[in-house]
C-alpha atoms as a PDB file:
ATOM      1  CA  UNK A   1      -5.357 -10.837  -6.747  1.00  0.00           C
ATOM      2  CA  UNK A   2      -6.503  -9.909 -10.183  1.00  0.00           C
ATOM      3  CA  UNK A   3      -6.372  -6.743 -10.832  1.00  0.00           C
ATOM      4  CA  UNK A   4      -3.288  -3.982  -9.764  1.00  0.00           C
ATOM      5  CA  UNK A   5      -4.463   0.279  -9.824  1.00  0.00           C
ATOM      6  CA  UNK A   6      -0.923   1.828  -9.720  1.00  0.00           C
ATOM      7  CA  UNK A   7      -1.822   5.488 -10.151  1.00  0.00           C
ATOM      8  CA  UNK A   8       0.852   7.474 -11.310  1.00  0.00           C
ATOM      9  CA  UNK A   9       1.986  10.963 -11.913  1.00  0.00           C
ATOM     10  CA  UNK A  10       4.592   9.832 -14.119  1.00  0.00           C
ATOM     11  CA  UNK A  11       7.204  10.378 -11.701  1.00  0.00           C
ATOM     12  CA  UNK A  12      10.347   8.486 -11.123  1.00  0.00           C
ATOM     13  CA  UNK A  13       8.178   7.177  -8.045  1.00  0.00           C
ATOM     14  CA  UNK A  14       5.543   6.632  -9.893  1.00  0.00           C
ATOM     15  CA  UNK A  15       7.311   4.344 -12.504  1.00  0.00           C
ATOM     16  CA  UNK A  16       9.092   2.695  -9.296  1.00  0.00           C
ATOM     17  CA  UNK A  17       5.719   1.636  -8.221  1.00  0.00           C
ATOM     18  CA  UNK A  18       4.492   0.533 -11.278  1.00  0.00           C
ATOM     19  CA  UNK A  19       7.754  -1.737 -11.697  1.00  0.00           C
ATOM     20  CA  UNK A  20       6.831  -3.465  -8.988  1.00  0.00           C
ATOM     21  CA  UNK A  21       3.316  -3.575 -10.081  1.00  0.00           C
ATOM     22  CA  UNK A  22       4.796  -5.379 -13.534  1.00  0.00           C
ATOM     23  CA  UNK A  23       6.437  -7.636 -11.867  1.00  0.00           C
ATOM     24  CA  UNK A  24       3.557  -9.407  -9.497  1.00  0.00           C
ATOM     25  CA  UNK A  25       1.534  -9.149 -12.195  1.00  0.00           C
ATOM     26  CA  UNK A  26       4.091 -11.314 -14.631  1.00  0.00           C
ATOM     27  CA  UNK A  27       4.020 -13.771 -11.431  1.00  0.00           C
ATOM     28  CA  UNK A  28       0.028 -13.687 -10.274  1.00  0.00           C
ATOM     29  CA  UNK A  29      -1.461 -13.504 -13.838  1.00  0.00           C
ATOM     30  CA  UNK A  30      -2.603  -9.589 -13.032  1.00  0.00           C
ATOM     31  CA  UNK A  31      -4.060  -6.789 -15.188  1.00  0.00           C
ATOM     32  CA  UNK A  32      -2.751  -3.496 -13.977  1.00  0.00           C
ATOM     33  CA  UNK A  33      -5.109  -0.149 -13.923  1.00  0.00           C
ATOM     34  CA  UNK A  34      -2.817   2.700 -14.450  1.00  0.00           C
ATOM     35  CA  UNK A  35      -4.353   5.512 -13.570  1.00  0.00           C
ATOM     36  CA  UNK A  36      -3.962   9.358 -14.326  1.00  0.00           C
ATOM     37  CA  UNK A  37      -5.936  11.859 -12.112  1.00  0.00           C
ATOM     38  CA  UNK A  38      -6.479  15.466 -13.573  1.00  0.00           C
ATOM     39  CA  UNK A  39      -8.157  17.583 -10.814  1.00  0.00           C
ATOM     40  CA  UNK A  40     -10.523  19.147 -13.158  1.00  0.00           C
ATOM     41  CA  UNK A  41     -13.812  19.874 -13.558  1.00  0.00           C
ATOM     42  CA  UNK A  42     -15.605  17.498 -15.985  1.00  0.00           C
ATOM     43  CA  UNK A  43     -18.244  19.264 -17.369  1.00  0.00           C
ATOM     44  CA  UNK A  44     -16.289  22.030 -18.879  1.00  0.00           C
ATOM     45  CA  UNK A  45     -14.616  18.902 -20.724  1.00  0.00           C
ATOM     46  CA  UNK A  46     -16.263  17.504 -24.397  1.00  0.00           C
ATOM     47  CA  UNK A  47     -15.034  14.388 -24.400  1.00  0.00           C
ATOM     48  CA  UNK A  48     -17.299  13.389 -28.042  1.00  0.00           C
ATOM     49  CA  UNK A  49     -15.602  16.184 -29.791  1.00  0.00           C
ATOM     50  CA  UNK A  50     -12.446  16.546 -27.973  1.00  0.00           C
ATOM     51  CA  UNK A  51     -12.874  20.192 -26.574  1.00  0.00           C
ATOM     52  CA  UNK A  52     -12.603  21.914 -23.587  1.00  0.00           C
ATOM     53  CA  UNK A  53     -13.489  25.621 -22.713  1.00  0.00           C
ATOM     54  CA  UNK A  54     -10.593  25.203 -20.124  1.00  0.00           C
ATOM     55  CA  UNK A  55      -7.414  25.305 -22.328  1.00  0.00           C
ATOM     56  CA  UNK A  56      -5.532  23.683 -20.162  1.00  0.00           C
ATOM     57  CA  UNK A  57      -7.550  20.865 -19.696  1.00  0.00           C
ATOM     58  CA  UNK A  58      -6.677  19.937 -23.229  1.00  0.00           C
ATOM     59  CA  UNK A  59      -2.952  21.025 -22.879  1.00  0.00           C
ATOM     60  CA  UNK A  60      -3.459  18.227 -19.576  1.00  0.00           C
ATOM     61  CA  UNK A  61      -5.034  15.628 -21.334  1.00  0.00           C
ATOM     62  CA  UNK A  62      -2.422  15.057 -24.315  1.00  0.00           C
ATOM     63  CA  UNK A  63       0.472  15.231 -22.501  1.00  0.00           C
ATOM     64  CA  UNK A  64      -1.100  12.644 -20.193  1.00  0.00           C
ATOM     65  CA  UNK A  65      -2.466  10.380 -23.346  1.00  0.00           C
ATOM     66  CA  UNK A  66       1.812  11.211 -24.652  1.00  0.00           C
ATOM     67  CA  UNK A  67       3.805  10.285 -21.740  1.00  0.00           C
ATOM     68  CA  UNK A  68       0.880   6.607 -21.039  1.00  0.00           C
ATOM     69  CA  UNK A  69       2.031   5.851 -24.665  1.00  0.00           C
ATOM     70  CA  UNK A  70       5.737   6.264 -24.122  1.00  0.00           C
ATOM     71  CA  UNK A  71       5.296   4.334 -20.375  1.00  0.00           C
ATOM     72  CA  UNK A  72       3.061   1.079 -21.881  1.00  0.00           C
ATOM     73  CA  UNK A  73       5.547   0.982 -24.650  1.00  0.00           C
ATOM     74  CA  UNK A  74       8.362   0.066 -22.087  1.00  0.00           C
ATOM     75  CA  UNK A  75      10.383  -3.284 -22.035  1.00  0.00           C
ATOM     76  CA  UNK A  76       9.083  -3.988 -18.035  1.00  0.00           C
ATOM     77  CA  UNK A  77       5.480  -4.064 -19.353  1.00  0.00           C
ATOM     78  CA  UNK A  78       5.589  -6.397 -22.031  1.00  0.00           C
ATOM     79  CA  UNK A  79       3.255  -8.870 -22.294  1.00  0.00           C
ATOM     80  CA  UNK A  80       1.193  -7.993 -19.541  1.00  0.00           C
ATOM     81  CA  UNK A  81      -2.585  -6.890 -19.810  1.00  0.00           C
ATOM     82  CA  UNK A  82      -2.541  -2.847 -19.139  1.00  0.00           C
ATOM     83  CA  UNK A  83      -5.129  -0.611 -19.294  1.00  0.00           C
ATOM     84  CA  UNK A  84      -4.721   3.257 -18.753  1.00  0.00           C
ATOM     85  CA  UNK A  85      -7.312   5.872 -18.157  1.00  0.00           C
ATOM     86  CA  UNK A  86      -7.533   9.191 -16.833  1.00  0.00           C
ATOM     87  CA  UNK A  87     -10.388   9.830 -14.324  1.00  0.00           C
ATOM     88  CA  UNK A  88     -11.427  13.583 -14.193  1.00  0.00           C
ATOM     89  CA  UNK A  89     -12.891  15.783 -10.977  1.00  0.00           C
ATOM     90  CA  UNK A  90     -11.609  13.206  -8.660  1.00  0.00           C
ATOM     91  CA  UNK A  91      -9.276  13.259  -5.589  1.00  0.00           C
ATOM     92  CA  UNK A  92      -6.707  11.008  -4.712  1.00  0.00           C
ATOM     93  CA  UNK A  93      -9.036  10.684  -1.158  1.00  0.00           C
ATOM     94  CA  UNK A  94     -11.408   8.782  -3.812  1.00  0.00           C
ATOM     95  CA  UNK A  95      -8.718   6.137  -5.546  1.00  0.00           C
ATOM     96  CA  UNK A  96     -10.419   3.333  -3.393  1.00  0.00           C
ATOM     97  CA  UNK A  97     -13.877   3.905  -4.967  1.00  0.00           C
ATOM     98  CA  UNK A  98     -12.167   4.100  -8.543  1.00  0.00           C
ATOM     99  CA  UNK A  99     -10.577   1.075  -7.381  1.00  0.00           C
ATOM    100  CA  UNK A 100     -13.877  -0.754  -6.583  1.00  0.00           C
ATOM    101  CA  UNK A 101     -15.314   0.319  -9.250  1.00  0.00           C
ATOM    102  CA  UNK A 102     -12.922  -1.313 -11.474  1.00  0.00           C
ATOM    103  CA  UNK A 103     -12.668  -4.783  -9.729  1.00  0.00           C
ATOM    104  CA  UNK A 104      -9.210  -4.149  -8.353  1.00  0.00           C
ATOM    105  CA  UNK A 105      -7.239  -6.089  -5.431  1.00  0.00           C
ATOM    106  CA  UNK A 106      -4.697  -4.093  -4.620  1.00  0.00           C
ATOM    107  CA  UNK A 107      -3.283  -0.392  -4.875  1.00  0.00           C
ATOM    108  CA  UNK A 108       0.268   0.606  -5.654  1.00  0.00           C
ATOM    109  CA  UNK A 109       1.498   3.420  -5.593  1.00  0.00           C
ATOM    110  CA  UNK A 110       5.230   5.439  -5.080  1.00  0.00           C
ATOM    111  CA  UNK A 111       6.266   7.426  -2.448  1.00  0.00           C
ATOM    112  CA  UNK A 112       9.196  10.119  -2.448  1.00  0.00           C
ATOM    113  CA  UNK A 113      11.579   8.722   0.071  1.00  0.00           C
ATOM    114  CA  UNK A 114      11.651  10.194   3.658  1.00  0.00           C
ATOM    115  CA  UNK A 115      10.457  13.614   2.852  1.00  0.00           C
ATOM    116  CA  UNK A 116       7.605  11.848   0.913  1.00  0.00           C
ATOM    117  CA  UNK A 117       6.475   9.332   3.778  1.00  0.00           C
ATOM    118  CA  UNK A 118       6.382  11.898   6.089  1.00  0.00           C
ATOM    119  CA  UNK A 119       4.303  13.793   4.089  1.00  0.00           C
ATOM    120  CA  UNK A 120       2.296  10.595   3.532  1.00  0.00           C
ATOM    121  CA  UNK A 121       1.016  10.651   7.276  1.00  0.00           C
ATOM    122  CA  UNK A 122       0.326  14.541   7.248  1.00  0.00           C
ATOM    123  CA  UNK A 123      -1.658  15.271   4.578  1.00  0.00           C
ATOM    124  CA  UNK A 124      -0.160  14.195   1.050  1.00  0.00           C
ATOM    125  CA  UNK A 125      -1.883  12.119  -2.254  1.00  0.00           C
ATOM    126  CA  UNK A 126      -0.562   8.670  -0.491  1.00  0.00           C
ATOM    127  CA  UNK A 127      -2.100   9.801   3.080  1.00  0.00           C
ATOM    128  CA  UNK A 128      -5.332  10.612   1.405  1.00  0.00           C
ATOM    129  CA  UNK A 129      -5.055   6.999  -0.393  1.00  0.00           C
ATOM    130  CA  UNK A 130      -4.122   5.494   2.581  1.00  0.00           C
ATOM    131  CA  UNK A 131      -6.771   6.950   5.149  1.00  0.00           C
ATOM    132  CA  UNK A 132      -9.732   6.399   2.632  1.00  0.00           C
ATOM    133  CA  UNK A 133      -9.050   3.151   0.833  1.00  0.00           C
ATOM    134  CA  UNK A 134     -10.713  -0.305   1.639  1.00  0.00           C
ATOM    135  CA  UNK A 135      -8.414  -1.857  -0.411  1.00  0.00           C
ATOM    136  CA  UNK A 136      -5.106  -2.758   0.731  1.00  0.00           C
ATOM    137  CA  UNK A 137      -2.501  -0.390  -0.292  1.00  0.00           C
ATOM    138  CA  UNK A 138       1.636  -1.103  -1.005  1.00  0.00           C
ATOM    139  CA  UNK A 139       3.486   2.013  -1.082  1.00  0.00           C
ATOM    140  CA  UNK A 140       6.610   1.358  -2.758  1.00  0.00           C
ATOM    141  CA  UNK A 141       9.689   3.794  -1.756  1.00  0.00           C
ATOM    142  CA  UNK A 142      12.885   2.753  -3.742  1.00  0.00           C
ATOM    143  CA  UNK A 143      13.224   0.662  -7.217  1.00  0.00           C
ATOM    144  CA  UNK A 144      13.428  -2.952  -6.598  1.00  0.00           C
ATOM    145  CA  UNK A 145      14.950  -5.462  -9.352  1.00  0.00           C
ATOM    146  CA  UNK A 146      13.138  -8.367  -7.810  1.00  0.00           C
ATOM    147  CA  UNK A 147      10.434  -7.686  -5.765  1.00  0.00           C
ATOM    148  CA  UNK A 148      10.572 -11.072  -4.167  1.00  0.00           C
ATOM    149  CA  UNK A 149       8.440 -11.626  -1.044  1.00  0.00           C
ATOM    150  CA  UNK A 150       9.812 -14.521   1.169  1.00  0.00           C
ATOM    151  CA  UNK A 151       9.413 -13.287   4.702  1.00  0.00           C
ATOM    152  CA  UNK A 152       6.660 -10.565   5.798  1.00  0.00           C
ATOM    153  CA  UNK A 153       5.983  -8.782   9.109  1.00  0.00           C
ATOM    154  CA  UNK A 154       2.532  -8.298  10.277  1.00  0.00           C
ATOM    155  CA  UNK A 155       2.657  -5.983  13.410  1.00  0.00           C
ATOM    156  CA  UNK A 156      -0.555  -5.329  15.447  1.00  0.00           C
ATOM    157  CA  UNK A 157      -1.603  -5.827  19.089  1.00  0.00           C
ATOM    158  CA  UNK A 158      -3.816  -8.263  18.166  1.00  0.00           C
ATOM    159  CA  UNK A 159      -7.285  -7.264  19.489  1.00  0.00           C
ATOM    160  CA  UNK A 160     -10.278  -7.896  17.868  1.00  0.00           C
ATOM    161  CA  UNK A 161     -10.841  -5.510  15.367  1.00  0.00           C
ATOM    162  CA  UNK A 162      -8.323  -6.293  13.891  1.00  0.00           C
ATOM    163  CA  UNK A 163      -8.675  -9.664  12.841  1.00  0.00           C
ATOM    164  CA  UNK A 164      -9.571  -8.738   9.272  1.00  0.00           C
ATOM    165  CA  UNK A 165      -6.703  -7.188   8.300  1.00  0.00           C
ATOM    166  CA  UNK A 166      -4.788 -10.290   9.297  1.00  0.00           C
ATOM    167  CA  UNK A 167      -6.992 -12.179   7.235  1.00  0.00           C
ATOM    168  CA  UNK A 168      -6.226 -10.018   4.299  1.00  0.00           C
ATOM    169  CA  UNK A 169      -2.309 -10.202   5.120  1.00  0.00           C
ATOM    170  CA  UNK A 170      -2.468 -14.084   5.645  1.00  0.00           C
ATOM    171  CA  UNK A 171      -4.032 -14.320   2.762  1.00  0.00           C
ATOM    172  CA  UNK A 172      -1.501 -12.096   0.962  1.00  0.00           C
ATOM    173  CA  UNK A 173       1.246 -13.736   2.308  1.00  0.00           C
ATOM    174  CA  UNK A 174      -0.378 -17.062   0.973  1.00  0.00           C
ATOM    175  CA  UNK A 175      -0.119 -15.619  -2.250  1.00  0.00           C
ATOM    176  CA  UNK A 176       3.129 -14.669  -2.388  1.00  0.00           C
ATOM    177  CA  UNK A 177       4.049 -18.300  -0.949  1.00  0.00           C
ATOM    178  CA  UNK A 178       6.043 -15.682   2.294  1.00  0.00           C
ATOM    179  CA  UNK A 179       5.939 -16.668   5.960  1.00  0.00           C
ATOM    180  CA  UNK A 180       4.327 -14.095   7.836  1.00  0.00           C
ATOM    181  CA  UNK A 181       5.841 -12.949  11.328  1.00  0.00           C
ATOM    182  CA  UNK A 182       3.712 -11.936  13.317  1.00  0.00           C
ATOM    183  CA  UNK A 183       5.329  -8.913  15.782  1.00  0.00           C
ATOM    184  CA  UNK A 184       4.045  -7.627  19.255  1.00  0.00           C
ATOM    185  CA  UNK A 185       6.180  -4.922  20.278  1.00  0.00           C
ATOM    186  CA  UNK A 186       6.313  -4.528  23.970  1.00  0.00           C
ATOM    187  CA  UNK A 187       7.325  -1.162  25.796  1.00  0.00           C
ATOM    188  CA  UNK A 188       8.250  -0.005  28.980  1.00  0.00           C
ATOM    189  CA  UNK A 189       4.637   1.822  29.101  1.00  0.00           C
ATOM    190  CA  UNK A 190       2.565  -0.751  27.747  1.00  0.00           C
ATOM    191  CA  UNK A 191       4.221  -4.235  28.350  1.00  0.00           C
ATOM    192  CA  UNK A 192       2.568  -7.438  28.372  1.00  0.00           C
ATOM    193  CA  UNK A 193       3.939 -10.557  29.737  1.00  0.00           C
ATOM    194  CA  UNK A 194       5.355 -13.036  26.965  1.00  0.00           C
ATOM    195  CA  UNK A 195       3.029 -16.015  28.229  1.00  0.00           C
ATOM    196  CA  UNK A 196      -0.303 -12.932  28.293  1.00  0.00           C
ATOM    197  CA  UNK A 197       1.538 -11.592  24.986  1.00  0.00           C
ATOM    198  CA  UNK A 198       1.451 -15.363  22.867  1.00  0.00           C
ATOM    199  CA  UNK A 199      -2.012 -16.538  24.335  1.00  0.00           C
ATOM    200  CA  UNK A 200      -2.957 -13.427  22.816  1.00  0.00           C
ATOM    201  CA  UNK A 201      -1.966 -13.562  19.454  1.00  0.00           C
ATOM    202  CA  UNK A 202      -2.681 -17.482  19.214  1.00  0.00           C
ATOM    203  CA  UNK A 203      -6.134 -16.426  20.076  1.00  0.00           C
ATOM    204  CA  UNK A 204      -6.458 -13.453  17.022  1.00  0.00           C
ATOM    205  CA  UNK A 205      -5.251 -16.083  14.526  1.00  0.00           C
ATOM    206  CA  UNK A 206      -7.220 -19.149  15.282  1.00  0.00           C
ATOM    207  CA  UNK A 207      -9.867 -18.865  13.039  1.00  0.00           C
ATOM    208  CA  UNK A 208      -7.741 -17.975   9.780  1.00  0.00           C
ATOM    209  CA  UNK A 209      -6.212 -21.244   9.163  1.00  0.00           C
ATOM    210  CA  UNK A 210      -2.208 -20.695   8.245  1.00  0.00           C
ATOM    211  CA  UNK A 211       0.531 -22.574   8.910  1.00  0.00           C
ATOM    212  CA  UNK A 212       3.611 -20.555   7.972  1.00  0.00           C
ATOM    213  CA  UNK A 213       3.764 -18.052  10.524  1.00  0.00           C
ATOM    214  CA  UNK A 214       6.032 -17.502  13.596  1.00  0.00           C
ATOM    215  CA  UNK A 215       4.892 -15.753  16.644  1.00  0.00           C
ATOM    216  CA  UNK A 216       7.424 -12.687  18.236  1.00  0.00           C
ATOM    217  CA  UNK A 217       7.520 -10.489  21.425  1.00  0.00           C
ATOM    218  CA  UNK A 218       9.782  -7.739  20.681  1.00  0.00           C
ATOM    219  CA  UNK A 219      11.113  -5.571  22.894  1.00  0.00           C
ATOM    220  CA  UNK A 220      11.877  -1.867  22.127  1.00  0.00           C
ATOM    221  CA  UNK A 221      11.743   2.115  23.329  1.00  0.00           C
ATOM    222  CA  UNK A 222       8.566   2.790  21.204  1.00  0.00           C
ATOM    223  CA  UNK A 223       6.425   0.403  18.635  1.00  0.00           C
ATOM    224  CA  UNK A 224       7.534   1.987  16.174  1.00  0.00           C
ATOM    225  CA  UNK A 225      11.388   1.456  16.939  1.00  0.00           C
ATOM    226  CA  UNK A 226      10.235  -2.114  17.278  1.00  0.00           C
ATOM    227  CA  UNK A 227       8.668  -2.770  14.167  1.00  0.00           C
ATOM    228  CA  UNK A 228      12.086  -1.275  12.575  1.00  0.00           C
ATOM    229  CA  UNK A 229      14.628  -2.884  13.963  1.00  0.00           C
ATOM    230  CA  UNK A 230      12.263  -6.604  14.182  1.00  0.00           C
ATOM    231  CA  UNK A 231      12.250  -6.110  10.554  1.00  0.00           C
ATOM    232  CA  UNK A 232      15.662  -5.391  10.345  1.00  0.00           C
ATOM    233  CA  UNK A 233      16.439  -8.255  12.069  1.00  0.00           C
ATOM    234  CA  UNK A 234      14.958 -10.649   9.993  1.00  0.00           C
ATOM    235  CA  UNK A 235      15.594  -8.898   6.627  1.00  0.00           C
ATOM    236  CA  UNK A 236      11.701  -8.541   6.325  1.00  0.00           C
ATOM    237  CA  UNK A 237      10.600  -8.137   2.680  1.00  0.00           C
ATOM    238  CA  UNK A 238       7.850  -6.047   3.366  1.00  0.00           C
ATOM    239  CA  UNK A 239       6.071  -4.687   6.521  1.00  0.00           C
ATOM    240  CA  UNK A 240       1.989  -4.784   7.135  1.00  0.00           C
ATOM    241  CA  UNK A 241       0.557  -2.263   9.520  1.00  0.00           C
ATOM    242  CA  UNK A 242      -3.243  -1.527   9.878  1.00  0.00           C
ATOM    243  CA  UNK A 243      -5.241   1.673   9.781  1.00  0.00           C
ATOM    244  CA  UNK A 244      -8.083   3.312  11.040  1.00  0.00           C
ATOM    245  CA  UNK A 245      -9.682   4.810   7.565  1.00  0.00           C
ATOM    246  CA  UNK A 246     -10.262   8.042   8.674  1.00  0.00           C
ATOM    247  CA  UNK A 247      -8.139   7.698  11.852  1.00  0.00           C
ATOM    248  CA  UNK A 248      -5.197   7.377   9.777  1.00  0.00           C
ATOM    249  CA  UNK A 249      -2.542   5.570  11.272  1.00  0.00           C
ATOM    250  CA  UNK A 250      -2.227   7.604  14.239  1.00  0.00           C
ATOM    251  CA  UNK A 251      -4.474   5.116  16.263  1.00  0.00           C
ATOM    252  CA  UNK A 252      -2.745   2.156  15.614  1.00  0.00           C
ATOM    253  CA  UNK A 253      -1.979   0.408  18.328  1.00  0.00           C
ATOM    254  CA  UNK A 254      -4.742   1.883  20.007  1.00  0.00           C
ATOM    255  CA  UNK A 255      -2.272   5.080  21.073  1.00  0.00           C
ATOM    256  CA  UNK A 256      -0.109   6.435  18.606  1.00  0.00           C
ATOM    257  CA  UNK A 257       2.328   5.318  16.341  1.00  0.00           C
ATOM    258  CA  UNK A 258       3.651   8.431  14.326  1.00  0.00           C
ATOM    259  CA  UNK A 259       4.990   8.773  10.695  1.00  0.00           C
ATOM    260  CA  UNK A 260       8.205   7.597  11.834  1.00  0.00           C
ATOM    261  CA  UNK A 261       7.624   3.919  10.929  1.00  0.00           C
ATOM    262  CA  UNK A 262       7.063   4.626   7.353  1.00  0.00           C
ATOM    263  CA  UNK A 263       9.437   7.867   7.185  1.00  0.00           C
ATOM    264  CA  UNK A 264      12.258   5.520   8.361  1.00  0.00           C
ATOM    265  CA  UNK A 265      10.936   2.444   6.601  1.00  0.00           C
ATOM    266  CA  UNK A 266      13.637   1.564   3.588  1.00  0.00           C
ATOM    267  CA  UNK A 267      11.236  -1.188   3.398  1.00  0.00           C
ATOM    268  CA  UNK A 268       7.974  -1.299   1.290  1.00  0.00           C
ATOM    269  CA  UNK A 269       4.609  -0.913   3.381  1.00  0.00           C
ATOM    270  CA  UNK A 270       1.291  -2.223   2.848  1.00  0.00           C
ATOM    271  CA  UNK A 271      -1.455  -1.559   4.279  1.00  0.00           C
ATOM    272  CA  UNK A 272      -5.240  -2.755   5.600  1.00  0.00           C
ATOM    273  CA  UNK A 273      -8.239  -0.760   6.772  1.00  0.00           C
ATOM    274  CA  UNK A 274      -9.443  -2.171   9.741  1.00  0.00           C
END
């Protein structure tokens, strides 16, 4: 993890994100990307002589080059490596590429509480993020003083195609020196038998090689009830799910789990394209 893109909007979210964002990068040696998105076109926009025929554009592009002046010059983000830019003409459905094409690890980005995750799932900036990206994402919902990471749930059903994304969150959890639990919920509907349910899981983590882990069969009314109220339990840190790009989250679990889990998360969310 070498590089953070925390786009913001320079929200209160926003900033909540990027907090975060400061403070794995003081611990993991990061350089964070903060980004600015203007959804305009870029040829009506001189960038050599600083002209636009759009007046707005230019209205746009010094209050964003104001407000990344007065952020970088904050007390959270001193000492650390940051770069801002401000990408014209692109999406928020096209952060992943931007992230590629600047080397980064991992996206960050805010969320605006319940109203905001629900939105996340049905059509907002973070679903768009979310559904498109290749690179994990951590959607951050509250301000957090320490963003400490000791104990992380990974919940899947743990069939094939998923075993990258546990890769990526075993190696994430590595990182953050955090034992990863690794959740099954079971339901009335769709239960599997705890012996069926552990051979199962020992079987999707076999080839990724790490030793702090513990394996759980939890039973609940619906996954995403499960995946709650597990994580509850334990005082999880932070939750990984895994998406279908496109898909969205919708077919996790092979059926549907609905925006519930992250509109009732108080927890921070990350997650990996499958």
């Amino acid at each position: 993890m070498k590089k953070l893109l925390v786009p913001t909007d320079f929200s209160q979210e926003a900033e909540n994100a990027l907090k975060v964002a400061a403070q794995l990068a003081k611990k993991h040696h990061c350089e964070i990307l903060l980004l600015h998105l203007l959804e305009l076109p870029l040829q009506q926009i001189d960038m050599v002589n600083n002209h636009s025929e759009l007046p707005e554009a230019m209205f746009f592009m010094k209050l964003a080059q104001q407000k990344f002046e007065d952020l970088v010059d904050s007390d959270y983000l001193k000492g650390l490596t940051v770069q801002h830019f401000v990408e014209f003409g692109e999406s928020f459905a096209n952060l992943s590429e931007i992230g590629k094409r600047k080397g980064a690890n991992l996206i960050v980005m805010g969320s605006h509480g319940a109203s905001g995750f629900k939105e996340m799932f049905i059509g907002s900036n973070a679903e768009k993020v979310v559904r498109h990206s290749d690179i994990p994402v951590l959607v951050i919902k509250n301000e957090h003083q320490n963003f400490d990471i000791k104990d992380f749930v990974f919940a899947s059903d743990f069939k094939k195609d998923n075993k990258e994304t546990y890769k990526q969150a075993a190696d994430l959890a590595q990182t953050f020196n955090a034992k990863i639990h690794l959740v099954m919920v079971n339901t009335a509907s769709n239960f599997t038998t705890t012996g069926k349910a552990q051979a199962r899981i020992k079987d999707f983590i076999k080839d990724y090689p790490f030793d702090n882990y513990s394996i759980n069969i939890y039973n609940d009314t619906n996954v995403e009830n499960g995946i709650l109220n597990f994580s509850q339990d334990i005082n999880a840190d932070l939750i990984g799910i895994s998406t279908h790009g496109r898909q969205g989250i919708a077919h996790f679990f092979n059926g549907s789990i609905s925006e519930d889990l992250v509109n009732h998360a108080k927890r921070p969310v990350i997650t990996f394209k499958i």
